[in-house]
PDB file of N, CA and C in Angstrom:
ATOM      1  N   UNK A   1      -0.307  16.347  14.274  1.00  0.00           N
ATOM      2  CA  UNK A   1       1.081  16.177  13.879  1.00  0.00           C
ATOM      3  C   UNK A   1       1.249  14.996  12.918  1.00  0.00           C
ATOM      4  N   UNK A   2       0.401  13.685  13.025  1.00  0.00           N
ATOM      5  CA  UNK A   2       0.372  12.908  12.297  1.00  0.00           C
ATOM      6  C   UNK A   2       0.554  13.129  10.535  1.00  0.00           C
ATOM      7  N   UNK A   3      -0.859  14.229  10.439  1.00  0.00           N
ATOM      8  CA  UNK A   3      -0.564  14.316   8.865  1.00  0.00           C
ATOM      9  C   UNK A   3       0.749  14.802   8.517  1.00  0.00           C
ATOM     10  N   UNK A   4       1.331  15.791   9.344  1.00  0.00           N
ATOM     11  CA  UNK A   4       2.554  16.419   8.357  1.00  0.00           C
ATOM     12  C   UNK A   4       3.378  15.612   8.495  1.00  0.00           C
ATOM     13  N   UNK A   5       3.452  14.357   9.322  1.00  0.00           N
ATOM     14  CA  UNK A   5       4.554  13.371   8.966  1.00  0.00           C
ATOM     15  C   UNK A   5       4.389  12.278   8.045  1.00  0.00           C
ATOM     16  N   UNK A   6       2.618  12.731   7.758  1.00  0.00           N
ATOM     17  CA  UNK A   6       2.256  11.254   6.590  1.00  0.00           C
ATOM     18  C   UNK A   6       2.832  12.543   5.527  1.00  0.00           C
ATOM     19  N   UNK A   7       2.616  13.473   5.549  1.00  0.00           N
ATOM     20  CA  UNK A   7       2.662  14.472   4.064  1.00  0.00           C
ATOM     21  C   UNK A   7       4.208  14.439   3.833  1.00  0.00           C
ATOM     22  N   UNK A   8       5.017  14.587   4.763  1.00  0.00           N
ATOM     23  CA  UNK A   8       6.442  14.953   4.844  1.00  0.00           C
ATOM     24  C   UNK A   8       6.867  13.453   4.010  1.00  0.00           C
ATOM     25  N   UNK A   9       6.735  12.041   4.762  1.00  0.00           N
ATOM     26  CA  UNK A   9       7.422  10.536   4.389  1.00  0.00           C
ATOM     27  C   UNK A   9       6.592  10.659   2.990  1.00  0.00           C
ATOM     28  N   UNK A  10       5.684  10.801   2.745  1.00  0.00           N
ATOM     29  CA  UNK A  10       4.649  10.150   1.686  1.00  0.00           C
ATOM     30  C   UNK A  10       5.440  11.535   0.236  1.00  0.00           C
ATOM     31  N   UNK A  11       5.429  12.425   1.101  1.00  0.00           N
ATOM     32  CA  UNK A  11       5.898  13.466   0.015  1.00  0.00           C
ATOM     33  C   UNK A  11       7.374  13.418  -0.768  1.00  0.00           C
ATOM     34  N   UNK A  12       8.370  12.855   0.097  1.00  0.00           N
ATOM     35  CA  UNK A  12       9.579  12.161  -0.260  1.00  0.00           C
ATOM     36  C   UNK A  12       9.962  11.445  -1.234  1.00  0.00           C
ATOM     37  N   UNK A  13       9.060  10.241  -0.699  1.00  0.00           N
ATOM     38  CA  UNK A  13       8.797   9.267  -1.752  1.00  0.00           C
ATOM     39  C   UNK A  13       8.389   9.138  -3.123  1.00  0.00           C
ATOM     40  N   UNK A  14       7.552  10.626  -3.228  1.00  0.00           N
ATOM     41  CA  UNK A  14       7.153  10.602  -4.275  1.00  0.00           C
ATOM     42  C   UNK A  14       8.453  11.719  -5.114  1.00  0.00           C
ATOM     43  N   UNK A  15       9.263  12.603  -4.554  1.00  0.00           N
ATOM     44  CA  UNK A  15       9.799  13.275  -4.772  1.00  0.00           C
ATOM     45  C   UNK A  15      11.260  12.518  -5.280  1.00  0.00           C
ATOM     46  N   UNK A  16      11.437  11.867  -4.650  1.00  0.00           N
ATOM     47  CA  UNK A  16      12.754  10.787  -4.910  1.00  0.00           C
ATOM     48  C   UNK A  16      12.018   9.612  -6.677  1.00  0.00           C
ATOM     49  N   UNK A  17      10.847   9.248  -6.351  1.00  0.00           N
ATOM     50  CA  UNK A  17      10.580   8.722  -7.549  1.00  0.00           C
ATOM     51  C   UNK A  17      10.241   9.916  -8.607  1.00  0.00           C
ATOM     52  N   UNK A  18       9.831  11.312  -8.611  1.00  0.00           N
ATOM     53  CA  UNK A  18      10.056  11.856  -9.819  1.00  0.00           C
ATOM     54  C   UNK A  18      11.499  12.103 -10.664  1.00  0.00           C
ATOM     55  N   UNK A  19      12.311  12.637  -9.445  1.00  0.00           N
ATOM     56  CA  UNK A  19      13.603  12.681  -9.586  1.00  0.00           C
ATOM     57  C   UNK A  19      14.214  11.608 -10.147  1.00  0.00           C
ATOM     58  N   UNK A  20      14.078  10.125 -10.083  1.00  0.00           N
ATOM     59  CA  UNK A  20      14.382   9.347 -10.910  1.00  0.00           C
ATOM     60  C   UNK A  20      14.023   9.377 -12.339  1.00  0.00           C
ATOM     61  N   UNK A  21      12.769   9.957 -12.494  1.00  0.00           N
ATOM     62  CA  UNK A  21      12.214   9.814 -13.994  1.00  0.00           C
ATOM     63  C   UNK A  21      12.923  11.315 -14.603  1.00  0.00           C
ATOM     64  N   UNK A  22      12.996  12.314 -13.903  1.00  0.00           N
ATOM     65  CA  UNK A  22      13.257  13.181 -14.667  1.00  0.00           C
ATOM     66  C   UNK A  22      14.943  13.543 -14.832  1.00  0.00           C
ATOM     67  N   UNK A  23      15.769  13.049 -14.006  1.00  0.00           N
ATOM     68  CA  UNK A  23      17.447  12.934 -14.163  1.00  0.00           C
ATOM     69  C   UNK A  23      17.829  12.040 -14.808  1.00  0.00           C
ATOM     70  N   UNK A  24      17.111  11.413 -15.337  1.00  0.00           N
ATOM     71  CA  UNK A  24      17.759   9.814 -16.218  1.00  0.00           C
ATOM     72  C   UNK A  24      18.016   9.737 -17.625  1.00  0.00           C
ATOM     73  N   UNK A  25      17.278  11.183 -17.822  1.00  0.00           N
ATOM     74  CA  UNK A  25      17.439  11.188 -20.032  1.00  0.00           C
ATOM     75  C   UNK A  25      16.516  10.453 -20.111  1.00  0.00           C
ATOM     76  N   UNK A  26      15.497   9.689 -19.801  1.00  0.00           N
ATOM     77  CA  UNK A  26      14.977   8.883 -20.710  1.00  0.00           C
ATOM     78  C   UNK A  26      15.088   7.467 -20.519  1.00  0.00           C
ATOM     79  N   UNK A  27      16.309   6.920 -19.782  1.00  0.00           N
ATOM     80  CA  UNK A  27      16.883   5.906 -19.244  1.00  0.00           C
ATOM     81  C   UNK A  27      15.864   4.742 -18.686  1.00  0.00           C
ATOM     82  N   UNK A  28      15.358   5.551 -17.494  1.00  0.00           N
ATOM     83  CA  UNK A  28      14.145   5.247 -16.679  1.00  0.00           C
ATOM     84  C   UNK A  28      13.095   5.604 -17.410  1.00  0.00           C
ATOM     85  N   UNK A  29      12.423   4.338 -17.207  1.00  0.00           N
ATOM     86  CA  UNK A  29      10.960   4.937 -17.688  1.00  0.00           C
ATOM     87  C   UNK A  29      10.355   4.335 -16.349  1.00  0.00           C
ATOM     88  N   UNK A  30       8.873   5.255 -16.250  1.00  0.00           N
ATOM     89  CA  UNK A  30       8.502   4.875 -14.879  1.00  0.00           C
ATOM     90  C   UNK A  30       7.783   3.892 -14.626  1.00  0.00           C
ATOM     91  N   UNK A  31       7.455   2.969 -15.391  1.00  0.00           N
ATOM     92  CA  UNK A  31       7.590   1.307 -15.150  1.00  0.00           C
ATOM     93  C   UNK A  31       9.100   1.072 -14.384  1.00  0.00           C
ATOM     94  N   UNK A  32      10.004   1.353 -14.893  1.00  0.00           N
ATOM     95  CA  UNK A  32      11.292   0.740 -14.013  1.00  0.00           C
ATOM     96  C   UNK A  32      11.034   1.403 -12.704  1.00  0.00           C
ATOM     97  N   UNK A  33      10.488   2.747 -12.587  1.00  0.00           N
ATOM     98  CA  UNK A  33      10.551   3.908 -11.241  1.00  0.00           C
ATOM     99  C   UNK A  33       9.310   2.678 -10.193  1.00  0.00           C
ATOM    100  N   UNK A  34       8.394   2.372 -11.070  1.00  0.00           N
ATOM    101  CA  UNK A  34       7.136   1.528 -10.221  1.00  0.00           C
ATOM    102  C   UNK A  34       7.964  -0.034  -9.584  1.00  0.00           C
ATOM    103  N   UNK A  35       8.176  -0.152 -10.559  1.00  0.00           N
ATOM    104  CA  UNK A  35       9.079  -1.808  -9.753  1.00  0.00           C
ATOM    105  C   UNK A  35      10.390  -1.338  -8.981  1.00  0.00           C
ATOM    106  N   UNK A  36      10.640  -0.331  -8.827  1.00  0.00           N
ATOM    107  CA  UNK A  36      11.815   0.125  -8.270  1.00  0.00           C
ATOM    108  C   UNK A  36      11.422   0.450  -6.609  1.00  0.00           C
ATOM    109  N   UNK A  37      10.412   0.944  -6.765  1.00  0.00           N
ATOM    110  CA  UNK A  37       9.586   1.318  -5.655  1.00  0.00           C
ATOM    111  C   UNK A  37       9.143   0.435  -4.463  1.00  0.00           C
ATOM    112  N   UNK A  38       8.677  -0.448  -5.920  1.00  0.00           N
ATOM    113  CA  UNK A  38       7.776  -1.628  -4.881  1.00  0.00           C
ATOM    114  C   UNK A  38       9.030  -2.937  -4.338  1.00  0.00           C
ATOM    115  N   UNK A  39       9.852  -2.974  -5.138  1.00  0.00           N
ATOM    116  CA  UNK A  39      10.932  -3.371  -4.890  1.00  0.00           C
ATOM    117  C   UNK A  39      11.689  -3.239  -3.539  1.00  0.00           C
ATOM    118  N   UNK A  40      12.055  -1.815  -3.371  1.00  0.00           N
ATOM    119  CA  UNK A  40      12.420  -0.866  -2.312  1.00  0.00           C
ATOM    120  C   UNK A  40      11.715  -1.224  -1.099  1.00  0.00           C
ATOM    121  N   UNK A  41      10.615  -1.307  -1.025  1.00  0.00           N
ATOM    122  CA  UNK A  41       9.845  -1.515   0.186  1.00  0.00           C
ATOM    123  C   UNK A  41       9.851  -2.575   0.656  1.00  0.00           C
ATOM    124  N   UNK A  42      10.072  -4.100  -0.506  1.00  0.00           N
ATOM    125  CA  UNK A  42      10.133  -5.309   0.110  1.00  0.00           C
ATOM    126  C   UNK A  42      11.264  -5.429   0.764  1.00  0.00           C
ATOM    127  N   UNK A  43      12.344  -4.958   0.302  1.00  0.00           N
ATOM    128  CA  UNK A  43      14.067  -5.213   0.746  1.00  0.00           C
ATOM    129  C   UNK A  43      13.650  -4.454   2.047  1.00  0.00           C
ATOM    130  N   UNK A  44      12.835  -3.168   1.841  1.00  0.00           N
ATOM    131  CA  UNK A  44      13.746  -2.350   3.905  1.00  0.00           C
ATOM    132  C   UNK A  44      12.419  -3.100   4.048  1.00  0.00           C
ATOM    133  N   UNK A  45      11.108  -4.223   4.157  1.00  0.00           N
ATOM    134  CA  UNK A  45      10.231  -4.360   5.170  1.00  0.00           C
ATOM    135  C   UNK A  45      10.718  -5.561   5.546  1.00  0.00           C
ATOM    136  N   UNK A  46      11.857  -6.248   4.283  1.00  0.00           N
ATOM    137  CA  UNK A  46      12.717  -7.679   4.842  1.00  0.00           C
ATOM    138  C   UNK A  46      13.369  -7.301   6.256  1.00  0.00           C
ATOM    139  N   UNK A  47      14.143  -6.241   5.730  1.00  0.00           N
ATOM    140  CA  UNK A  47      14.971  -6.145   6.738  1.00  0.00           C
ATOM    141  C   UNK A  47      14.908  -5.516   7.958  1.00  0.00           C
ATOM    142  N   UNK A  48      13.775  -4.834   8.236  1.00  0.00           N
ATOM    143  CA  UNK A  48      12.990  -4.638   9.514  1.00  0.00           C
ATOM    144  C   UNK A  48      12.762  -3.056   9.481  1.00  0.00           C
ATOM    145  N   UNK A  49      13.105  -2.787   8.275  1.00  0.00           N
ATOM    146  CA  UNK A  49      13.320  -0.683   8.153  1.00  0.00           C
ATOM    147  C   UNK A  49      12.421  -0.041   7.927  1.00  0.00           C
ATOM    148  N   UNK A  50      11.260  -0.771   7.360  1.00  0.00           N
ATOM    149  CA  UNK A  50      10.000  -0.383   6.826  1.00  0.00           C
ATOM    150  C   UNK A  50       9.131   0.182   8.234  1.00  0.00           C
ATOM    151  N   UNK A  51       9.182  -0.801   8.944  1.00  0.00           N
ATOM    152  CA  UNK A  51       8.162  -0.789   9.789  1.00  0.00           C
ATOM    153  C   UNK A  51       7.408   0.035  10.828  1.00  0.00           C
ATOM    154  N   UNK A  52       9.042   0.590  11.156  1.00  0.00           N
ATOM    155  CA  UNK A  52       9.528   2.118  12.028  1.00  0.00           C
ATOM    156  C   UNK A  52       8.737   3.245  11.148  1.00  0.00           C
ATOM    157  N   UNK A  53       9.595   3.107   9.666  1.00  0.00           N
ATOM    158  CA  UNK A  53       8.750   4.313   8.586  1.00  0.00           C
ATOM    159  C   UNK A  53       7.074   4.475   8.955  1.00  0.00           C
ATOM    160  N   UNK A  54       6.489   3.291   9.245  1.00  0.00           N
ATOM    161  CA  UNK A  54       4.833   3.374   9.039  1.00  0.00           C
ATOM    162  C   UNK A  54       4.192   3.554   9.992  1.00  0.00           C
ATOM    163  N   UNK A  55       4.969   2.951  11.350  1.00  0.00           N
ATOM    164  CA  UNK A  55       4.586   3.580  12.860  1.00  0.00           C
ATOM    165  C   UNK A  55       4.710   5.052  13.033  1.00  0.00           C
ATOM    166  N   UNK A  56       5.688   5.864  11.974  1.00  0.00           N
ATOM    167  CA  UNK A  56       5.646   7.227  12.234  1.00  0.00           C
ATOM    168  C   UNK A  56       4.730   8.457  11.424  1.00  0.00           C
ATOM    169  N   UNK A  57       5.006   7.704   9.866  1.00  0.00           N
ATOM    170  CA  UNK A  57       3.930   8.086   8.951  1.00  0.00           C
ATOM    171  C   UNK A  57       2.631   7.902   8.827  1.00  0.00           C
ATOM    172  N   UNK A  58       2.099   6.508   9.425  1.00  0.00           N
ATOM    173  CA  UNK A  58       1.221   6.104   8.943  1.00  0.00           C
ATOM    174  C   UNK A  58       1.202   6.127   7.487  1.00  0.00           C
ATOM    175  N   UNK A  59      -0.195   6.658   6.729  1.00  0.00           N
ATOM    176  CA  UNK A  59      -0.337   6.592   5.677  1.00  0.00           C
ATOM    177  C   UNK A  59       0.440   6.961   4.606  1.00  0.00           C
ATOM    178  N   UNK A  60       1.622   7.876   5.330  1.00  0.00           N
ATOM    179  CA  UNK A  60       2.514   8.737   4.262  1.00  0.00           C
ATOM    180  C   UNK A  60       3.691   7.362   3.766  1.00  0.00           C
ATOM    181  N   UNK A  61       3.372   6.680   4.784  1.00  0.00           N
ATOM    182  CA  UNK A  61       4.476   4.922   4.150  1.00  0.00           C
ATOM    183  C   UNK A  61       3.720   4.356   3.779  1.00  0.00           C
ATOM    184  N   UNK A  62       2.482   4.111   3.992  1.00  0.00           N
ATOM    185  CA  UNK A  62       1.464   2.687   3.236  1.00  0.00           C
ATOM    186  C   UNK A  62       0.681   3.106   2.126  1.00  0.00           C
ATOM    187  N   UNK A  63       0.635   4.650   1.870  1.00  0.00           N
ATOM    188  CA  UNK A  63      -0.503   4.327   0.232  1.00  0.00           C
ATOM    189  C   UNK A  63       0.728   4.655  -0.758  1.00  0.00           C
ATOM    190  N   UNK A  64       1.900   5.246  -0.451  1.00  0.00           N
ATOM    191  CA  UNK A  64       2.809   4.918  -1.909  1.00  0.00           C
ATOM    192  C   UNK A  64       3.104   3.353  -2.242  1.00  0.00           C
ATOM    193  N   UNK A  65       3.853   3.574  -3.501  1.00  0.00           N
ATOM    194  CA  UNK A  65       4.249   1.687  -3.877  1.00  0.00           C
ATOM    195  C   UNK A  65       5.006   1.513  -2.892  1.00  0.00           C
ATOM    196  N   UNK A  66       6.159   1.916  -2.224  1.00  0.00           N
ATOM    197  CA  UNK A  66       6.472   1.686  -1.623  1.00  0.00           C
ATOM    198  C   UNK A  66       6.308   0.584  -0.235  1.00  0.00           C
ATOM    199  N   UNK A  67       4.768   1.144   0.035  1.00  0.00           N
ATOM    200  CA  UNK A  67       4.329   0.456   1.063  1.00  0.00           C
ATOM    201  C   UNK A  67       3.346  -0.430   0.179  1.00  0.00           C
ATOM    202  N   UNK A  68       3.144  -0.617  -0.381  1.00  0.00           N
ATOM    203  CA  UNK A  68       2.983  -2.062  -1.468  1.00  0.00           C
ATOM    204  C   UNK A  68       3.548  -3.054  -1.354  1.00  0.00           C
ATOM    205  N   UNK A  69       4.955  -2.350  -1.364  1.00  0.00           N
ATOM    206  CA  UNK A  69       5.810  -3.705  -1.606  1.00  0.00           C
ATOM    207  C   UNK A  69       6.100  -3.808  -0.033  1.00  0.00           C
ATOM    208  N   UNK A  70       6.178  -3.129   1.181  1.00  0.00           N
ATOM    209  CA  UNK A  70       6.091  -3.730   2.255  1.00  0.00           C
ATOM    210  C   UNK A  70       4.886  -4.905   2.522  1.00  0.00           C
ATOM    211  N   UNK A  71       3.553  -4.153   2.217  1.00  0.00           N
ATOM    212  CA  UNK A  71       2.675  -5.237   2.488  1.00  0.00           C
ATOM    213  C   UNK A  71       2.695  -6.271   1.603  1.00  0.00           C
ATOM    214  N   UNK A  72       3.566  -6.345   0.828  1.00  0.00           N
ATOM    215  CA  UNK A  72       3.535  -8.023   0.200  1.00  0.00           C
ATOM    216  C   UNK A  72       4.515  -8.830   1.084  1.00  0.00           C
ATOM    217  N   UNK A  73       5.712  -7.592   1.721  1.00  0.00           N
ATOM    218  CA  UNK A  73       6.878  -8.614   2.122  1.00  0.00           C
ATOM    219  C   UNK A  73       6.311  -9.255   3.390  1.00  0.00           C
ATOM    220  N   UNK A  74       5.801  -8.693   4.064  1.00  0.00           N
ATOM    221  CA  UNK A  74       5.441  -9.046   5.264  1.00  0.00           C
ATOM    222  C   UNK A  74       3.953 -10.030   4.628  1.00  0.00           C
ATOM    223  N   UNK A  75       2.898  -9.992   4.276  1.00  0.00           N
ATOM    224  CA  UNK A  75       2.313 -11.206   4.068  1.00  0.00           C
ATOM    225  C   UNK A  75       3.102 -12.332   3.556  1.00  0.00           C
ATOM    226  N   UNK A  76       4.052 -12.174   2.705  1.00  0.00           N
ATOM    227  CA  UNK A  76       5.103 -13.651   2.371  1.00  0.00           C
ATOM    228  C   UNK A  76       5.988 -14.176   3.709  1.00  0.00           C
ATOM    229  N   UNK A  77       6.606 -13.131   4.363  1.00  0.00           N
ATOM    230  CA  UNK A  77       6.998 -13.299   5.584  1.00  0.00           C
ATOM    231  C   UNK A  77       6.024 -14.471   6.422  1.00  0.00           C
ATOM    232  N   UNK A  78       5.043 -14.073   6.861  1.00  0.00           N
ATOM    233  CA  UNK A  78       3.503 -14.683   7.660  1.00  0.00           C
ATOM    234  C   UNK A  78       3.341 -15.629   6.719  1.00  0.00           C
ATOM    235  N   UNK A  79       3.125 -16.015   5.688  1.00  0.00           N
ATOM    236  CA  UNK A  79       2.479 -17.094   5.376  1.00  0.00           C
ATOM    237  C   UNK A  79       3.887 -18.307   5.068  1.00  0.00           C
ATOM    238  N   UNK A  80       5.102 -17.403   5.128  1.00  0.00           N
ATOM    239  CA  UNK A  80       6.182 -18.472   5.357  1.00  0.00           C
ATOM    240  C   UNK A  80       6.268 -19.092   6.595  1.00  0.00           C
ATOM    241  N   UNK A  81       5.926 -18.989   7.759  1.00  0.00           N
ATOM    242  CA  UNK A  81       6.144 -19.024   9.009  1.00  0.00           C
ATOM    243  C   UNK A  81       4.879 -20.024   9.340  1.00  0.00           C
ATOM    244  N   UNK A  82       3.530 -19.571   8.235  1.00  0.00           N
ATOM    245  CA  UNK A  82       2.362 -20.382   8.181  1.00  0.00           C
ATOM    246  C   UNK A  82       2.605 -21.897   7.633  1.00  0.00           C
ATOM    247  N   UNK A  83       2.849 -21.482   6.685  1.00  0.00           N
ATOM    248  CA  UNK A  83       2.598 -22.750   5.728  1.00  0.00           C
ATOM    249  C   UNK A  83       4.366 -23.052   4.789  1.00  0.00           C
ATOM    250  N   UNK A  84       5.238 -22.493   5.299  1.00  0.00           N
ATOM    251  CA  UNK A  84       6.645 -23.007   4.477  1.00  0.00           C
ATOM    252  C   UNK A  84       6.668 -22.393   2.997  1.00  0.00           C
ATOM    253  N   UNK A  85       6.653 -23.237   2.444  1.00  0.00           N
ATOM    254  CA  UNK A  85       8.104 -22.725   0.774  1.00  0.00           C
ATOM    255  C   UNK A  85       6.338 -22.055   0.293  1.00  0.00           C
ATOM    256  N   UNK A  86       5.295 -22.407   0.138  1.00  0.00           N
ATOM    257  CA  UNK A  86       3.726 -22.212  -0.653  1.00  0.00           C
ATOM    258  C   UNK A  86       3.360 -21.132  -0.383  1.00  0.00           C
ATOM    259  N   UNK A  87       3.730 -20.875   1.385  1.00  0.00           N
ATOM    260  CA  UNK A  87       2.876 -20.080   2.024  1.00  0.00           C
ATOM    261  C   UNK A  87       4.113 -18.471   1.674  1.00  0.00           C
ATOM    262  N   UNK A  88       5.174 -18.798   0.926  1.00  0.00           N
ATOM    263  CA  UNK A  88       5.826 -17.032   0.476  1.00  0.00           C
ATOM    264  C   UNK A  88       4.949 -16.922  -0.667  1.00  0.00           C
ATOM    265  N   UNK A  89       4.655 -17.558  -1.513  1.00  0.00           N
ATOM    266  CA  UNK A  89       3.680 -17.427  -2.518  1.00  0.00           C
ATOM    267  C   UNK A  89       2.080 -16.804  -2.061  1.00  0.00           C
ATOM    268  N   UNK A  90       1.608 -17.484  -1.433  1.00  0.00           N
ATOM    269  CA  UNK A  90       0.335 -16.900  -0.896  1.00  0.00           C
ATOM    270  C   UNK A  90       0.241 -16.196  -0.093  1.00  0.00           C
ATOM    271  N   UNK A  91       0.841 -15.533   0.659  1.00  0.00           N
ATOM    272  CA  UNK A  91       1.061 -14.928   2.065  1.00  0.00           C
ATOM    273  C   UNK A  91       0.697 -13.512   1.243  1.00  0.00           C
ATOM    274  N   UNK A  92       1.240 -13.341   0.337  1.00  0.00           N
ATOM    275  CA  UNK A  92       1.378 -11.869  -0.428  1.00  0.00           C
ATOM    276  C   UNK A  92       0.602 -11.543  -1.290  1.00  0.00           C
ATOM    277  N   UNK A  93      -0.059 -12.494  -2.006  1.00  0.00           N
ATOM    278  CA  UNK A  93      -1.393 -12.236  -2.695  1.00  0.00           C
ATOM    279  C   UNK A  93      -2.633 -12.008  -1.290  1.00  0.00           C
ATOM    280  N   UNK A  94      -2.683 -12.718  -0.265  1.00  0.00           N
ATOM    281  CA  UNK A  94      -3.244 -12.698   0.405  1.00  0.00           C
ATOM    282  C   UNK A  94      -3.452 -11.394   1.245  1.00  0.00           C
ATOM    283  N   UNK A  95      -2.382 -10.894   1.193  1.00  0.00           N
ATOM    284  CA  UNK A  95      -2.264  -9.974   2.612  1.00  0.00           C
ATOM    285  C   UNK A  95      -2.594  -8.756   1.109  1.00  0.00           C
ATOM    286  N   UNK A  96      -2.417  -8.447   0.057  1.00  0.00           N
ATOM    287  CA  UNK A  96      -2.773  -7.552  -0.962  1.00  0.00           C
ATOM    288  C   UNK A  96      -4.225  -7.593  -1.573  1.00  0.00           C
ATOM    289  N   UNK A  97      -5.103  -8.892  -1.381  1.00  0.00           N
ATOM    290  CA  UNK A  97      -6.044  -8.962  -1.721  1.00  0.00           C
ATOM    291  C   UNK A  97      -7.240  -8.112  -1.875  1.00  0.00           C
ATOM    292  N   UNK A  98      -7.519  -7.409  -0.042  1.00  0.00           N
ATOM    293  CA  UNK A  98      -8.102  -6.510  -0.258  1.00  0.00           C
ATOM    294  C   UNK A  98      -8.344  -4.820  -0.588  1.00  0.00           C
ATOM    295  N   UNK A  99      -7.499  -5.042  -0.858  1.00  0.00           N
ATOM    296  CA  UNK A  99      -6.694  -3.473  -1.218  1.00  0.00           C
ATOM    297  C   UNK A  99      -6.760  -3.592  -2.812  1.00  0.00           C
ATOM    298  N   UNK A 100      -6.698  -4.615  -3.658  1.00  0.00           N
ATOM    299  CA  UNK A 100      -6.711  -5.078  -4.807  1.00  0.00           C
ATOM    300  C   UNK A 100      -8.236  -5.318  -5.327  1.00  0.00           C
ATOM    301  N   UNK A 101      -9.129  -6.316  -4.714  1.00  0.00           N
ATOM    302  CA  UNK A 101      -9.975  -5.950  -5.248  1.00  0.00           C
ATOM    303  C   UNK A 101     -11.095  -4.703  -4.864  1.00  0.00           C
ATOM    304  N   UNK A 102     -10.551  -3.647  -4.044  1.00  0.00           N
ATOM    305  CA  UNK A 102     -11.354  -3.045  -3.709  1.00  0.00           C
ATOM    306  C   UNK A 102     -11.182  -2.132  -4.497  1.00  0.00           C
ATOM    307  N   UNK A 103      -9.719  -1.994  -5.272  1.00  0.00           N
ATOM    308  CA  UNK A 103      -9.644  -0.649  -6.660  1.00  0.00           C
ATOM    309  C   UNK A 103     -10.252  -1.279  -7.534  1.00  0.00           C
ATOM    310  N   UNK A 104     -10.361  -2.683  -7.898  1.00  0.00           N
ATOM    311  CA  UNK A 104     -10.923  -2.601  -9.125  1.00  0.00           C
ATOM    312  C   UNK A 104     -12.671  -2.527  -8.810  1.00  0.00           C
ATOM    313  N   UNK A 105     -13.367  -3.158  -8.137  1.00  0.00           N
ATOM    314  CA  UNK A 105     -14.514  -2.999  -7.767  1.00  0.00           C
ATOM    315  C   UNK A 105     -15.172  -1.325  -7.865  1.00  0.00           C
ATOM    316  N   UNK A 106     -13.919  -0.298  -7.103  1.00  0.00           N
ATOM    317  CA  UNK A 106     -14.285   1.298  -7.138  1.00  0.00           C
ATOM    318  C   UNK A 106     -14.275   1.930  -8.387  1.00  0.00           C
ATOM    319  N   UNK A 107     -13.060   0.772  -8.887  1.00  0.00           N
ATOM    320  CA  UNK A 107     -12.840   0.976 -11.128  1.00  0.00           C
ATOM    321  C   UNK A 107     -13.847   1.011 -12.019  1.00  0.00           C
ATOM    322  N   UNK A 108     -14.585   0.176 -11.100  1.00  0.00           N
ATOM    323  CA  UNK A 108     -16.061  -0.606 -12.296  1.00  0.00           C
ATOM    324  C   UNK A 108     -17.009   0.066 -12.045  1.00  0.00           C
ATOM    325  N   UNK A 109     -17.363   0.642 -10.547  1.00  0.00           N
ATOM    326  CA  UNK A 109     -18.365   1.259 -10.368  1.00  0.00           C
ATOM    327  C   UNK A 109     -18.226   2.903 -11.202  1.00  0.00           C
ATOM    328  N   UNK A 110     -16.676   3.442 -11.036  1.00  0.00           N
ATOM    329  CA  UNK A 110     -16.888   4.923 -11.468  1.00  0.00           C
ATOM    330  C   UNK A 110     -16.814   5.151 -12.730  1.00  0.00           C
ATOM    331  N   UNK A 111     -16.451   3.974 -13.233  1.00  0.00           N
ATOM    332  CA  UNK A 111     -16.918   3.765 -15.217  1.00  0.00           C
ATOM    333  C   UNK A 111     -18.289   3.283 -15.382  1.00  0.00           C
ATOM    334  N   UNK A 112     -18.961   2.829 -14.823  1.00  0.00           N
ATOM    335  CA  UNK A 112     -20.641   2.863 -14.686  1.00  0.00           C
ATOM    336  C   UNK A 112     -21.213   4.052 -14.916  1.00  0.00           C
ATOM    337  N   UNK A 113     -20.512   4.763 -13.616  1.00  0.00           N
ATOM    338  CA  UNK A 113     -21.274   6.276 -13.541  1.00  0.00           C
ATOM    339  C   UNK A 113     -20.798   7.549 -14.481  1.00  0.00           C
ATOM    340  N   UNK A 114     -19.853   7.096 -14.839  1.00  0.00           N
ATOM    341  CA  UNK A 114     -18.888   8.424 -14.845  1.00  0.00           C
ATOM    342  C   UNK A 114     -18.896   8.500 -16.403  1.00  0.00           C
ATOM    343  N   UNK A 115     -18.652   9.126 -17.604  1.00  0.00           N
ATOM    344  CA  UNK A 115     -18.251   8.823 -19.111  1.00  0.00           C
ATOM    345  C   UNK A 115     -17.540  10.159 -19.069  1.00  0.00           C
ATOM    346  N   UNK A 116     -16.300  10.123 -19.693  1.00  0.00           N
ATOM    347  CA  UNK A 116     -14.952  10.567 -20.065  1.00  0.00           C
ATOM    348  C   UNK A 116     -15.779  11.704 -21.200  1.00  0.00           C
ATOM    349  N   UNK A 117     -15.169  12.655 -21.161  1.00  0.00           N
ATOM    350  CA  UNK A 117     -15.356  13.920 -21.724  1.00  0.00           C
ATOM    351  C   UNK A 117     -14.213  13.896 -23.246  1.00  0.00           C
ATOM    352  N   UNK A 118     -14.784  13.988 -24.415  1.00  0.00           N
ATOM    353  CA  UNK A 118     -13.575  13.535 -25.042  1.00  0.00           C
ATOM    354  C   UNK A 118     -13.774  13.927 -26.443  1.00  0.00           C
TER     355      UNK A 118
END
């Protein structure tokens, strides 16, 4: 039952961010749709709304931006509580770190192996 509720939340999300790009004329471009996103997730993981979403989805809330921008709010959260005014700054690079360098590390390796057809 798990997946169809990660497929169902995760599928939403992505459905609500096309719908932004494609009702807007042009308005939106999806740079604004990406910070809009990640945006979105910090405000409901401020405010405690996120969290419920990811206990039910699992993955269908944490691999969109969405849940990006939760896991930054909540590492700034923790490292405010850690270390004060420094620790909203680091709390969120921190708590994103490995999720960050582990795309680019998977980046480097599959451009090693891989050459583009072109």
């Amino acid at each position: 039952m798990i997946f169809v509720q990660a497929f169902l939340v995760g599928g939403i999300v992505c459905v609500i961010a096309q719908l932004c790009m494609d009702l807007t004329s042009h308005k939106v471009t999806p740079a604004h749709v990406l910070v809009g996103l990640v945006t979105t997730g910090a405000i409901l993981s401020a405010l405690g709304l996120y969290e419920p979403l990811v206990r039910f989805a699992g993955a269908g809330a944490t691999v969109p931006l969405t849940g990006f921008g939760h896991l930054l709010a909540q590492g700034a959260i923790k490292g405010a509580a850690r270390s004060g005014l420094m620790g909203v700054f680091q709390g969120g690079v921190a708590a994103a770190a490995p999720g960050l360098t582990a795309a680019v590390v998977f980046g480097y390796f599959a451009a090693l192996f891989f050459r583009p057809k072109g």
